[in-house]
C-alpha atoms as a PDB file:
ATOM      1  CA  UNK A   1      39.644  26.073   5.852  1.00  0.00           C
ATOM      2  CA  UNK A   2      38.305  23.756   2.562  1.00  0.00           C
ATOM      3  CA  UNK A   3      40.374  20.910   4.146  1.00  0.00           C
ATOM      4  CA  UNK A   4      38.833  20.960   7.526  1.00  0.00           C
ATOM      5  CA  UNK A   5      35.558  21.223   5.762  1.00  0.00           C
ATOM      6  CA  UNK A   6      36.412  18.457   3.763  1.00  0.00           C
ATOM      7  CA  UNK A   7      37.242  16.123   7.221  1.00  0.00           C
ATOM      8  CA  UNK A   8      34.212  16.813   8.674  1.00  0.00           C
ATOM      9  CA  UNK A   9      31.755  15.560   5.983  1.00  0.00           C
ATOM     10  CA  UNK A  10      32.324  11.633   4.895  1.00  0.00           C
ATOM     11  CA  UNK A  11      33.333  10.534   1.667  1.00  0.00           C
ATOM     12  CA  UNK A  12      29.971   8.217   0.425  1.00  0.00           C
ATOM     13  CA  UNK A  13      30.227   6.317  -2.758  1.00  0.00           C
ATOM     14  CA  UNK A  14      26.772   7.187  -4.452  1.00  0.00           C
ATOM     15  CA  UNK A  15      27.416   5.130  -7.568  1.00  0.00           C
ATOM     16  CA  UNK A  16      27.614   2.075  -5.336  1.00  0.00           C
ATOM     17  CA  UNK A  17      24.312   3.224  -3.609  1.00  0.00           C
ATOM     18  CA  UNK A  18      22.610   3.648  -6.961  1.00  0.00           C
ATOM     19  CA  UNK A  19      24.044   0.267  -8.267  1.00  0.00           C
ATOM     20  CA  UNK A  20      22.586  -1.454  -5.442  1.00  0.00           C
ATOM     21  CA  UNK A  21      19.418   0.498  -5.850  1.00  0.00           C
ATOM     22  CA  UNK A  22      19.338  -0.396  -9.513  1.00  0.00           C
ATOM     23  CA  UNK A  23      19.796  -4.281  -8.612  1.00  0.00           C
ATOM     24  CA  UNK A  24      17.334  -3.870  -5.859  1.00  0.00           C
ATOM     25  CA  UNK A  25      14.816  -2.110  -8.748  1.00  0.00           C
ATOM     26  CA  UNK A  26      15.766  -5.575 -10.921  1.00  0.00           C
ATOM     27  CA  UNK A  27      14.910  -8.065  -8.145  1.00  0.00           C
ATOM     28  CA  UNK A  28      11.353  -6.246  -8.026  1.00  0.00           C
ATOM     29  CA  UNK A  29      10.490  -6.779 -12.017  1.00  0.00           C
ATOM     30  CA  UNK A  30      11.932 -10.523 -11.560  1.00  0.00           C
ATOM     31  CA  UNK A  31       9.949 -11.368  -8.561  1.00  0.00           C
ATOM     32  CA  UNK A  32       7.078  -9.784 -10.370  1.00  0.00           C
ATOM     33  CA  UNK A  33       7.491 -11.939 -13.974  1.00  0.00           C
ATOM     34  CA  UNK A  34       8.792 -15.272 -11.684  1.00  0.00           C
ATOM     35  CA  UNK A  35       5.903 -17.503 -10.931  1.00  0.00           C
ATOM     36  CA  UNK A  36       6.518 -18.313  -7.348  1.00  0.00           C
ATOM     37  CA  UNK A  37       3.894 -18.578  -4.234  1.00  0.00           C
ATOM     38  CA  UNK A  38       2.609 -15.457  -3.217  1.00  0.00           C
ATOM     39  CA  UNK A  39       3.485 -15.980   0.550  1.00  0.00           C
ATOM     40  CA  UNK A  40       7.097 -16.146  -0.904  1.00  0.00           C
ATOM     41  CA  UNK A  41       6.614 -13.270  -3.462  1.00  0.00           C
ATOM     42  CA  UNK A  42       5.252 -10.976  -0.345  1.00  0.00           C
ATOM     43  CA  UNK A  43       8.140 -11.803   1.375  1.00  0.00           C
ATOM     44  CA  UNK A  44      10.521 -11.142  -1.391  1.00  0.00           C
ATOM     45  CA  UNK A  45       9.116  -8.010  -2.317  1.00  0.00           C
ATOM     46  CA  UNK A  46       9.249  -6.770   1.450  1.00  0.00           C
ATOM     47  CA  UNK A  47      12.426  -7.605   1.936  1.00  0.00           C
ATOM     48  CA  UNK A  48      13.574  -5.767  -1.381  1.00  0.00           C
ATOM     49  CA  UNK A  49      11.314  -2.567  -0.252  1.00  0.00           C
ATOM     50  CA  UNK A  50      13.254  -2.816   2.758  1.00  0.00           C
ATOM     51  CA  UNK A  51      16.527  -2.591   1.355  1.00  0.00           C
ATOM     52  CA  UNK A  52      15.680   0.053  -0.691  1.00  0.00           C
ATOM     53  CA  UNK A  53      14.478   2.153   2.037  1.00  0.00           C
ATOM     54  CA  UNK A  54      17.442   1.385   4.285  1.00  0.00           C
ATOM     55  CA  UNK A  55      19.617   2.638   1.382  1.00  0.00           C
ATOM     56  CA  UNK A  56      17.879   5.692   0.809  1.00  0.00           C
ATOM     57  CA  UNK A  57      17.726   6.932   4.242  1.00  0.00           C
ATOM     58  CA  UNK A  58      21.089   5.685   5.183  1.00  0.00           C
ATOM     59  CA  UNK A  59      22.707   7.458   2.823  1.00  0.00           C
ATOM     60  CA  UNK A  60      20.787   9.929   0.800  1.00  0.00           C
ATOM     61  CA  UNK A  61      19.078  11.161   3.804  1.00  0.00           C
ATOM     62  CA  UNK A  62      22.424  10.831   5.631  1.00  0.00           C
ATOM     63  CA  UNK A  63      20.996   9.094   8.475  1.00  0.00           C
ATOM     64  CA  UNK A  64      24.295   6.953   8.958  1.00  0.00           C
ATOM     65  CA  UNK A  65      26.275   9.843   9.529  1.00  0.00           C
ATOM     66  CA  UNK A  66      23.568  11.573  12.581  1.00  0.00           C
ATOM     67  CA  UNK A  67      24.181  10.720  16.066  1.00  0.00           C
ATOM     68  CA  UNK A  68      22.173   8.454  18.623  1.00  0.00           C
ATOM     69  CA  UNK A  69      20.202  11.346  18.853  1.00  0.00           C
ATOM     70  CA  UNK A  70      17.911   9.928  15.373  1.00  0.00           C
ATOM     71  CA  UNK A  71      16.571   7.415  16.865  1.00  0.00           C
ATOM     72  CA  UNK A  72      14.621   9.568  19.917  1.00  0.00           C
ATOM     73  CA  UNK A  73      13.171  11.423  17.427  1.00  0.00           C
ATOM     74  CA  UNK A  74      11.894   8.925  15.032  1.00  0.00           C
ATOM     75  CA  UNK A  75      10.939   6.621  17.697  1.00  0.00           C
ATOM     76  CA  UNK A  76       7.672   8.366  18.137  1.00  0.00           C
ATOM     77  CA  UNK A  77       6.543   7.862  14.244  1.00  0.00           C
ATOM     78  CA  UNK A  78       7.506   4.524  14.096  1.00  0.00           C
ATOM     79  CA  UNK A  79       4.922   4.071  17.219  1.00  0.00           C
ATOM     80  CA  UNK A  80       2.475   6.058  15.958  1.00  0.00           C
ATOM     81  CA  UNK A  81       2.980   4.151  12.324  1.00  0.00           C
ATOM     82  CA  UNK A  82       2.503   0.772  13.826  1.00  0.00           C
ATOM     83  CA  UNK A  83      -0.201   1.690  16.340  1.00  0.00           C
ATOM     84  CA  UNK A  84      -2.109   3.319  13.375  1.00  0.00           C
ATOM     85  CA  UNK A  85      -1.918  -0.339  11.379  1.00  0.00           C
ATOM     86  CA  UNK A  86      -3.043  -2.180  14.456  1.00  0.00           C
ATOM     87  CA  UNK A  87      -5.851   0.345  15.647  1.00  0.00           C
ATOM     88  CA  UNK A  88      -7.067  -0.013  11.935  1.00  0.00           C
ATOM     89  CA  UNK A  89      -6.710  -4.288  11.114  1.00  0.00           C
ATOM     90  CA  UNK A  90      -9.933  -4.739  12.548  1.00  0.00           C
ATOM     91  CA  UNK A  91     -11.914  -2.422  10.172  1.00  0.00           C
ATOM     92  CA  UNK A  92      -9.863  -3.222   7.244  1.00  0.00           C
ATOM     93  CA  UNK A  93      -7.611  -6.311   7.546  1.00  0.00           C
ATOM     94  CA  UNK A  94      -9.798  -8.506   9.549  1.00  0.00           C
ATOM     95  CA  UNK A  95     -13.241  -7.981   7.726  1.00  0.00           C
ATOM     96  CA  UNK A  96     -11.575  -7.578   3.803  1.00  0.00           C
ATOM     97  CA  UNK A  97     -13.180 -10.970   3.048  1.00  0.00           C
ATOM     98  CA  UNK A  98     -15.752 -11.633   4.808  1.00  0.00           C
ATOM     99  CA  UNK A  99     -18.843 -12.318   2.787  1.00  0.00           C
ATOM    100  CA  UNK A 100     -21.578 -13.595   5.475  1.00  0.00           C
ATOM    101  CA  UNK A 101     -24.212 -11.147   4.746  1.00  0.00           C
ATOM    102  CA  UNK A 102     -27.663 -12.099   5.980  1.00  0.00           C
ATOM    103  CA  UNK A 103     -29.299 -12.211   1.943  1.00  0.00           C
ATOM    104  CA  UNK A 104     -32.323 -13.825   3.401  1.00  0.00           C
ATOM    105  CA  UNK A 105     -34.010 -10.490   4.900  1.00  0.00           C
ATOM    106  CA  UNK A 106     -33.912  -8.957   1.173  1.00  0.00           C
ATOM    107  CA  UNK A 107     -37.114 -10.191  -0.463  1.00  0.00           C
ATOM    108  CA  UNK A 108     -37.230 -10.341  -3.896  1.00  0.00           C
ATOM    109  CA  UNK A 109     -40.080  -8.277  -6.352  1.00  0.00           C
ATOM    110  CA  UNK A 110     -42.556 -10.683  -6.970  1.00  0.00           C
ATOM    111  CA  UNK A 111     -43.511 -10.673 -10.582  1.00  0.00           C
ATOM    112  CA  UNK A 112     -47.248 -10.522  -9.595  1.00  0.00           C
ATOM    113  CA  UNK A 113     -49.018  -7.557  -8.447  1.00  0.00           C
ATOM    114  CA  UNK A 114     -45.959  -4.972  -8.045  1.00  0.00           C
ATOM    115  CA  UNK A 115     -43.736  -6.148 -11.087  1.00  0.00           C
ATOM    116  CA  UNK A 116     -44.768  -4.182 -13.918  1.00  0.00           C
ATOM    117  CA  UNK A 117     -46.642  -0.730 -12.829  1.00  0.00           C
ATOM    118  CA  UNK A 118     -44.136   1.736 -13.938  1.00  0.00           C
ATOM    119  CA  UNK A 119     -44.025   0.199 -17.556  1.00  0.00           C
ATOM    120  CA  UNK A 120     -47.714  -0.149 -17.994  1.00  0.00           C
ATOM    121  CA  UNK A 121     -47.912   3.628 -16.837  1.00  0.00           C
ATOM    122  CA  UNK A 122     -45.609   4.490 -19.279  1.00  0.00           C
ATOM    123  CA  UNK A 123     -47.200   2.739 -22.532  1.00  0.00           C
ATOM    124  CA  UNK A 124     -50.344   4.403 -21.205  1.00  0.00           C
ATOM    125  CA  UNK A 125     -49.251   7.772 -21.538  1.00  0.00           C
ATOM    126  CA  UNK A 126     -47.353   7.255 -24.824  1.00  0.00           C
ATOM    127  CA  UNK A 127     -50.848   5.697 -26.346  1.00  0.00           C
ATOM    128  CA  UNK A 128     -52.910   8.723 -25.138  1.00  0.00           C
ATOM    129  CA  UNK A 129     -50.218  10.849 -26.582  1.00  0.00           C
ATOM    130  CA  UNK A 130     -50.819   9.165 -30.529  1.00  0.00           C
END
């Protein structure tokens, strides 16, 4: 009965996973201390967060071993994930740097009339006081 158990469940090689993990982990610190342009280093580091993830749920999570069936049922996340980025771009993405705000409509204190009540109220109060 071990031995049929044995069949059923695929032999992985985890030390090869973690190696590639490991060398995946490296590329990230050398992309980081590299100077390179950052369109390339997003796209480096992307592509090295992808490979990472694609190890880890192909193996550890034993994706690669599940039927077609995996793929139905995460099919709906990765819609909702990618709908959730786009439905948000606008308010977050789109407007990140924008810096035309209308400065003209603040007015600035004057230094005349306004300017200095509060402090001439104070160093009243502290005279009559002594």
């Amino acid at each position: 009965m071990d031995h049929a158990h044995s069949e059923s469940h695929p032999h992985v090689n985890y030390l090869f996973v973690f190696l590639a993990l490991c060398v995946c982990t490296a590329l990230s610190v050398i992309f980081d201390v590299v100077e390179m342009s950052p369109s390339l280093l997003v796209f480096a580091v992307l592509a090295v967060a992808v490979a990472k993830a694609s190890f880890v749920m192909t193996y550890f999570m034993h994706l690669k071993f599940e039927g077609r069936w995996k793929f139905i049922i995460l099919m709906p996340t990765a819609i909702l994930g990618v709908g959730l980025m786009v439905a948000l771009a606008p308010d977050i993405a789109m407007h990140y740097y924008d810096y035309d705000v209308m400065q003209s409509q603040v007015d600035p204190p004057e230094h005349g009339h306004d300017a200095g009540h509060g402090t001439h109220a104070v160093e009243e109060t502290t005279e009559a006081h002594h």
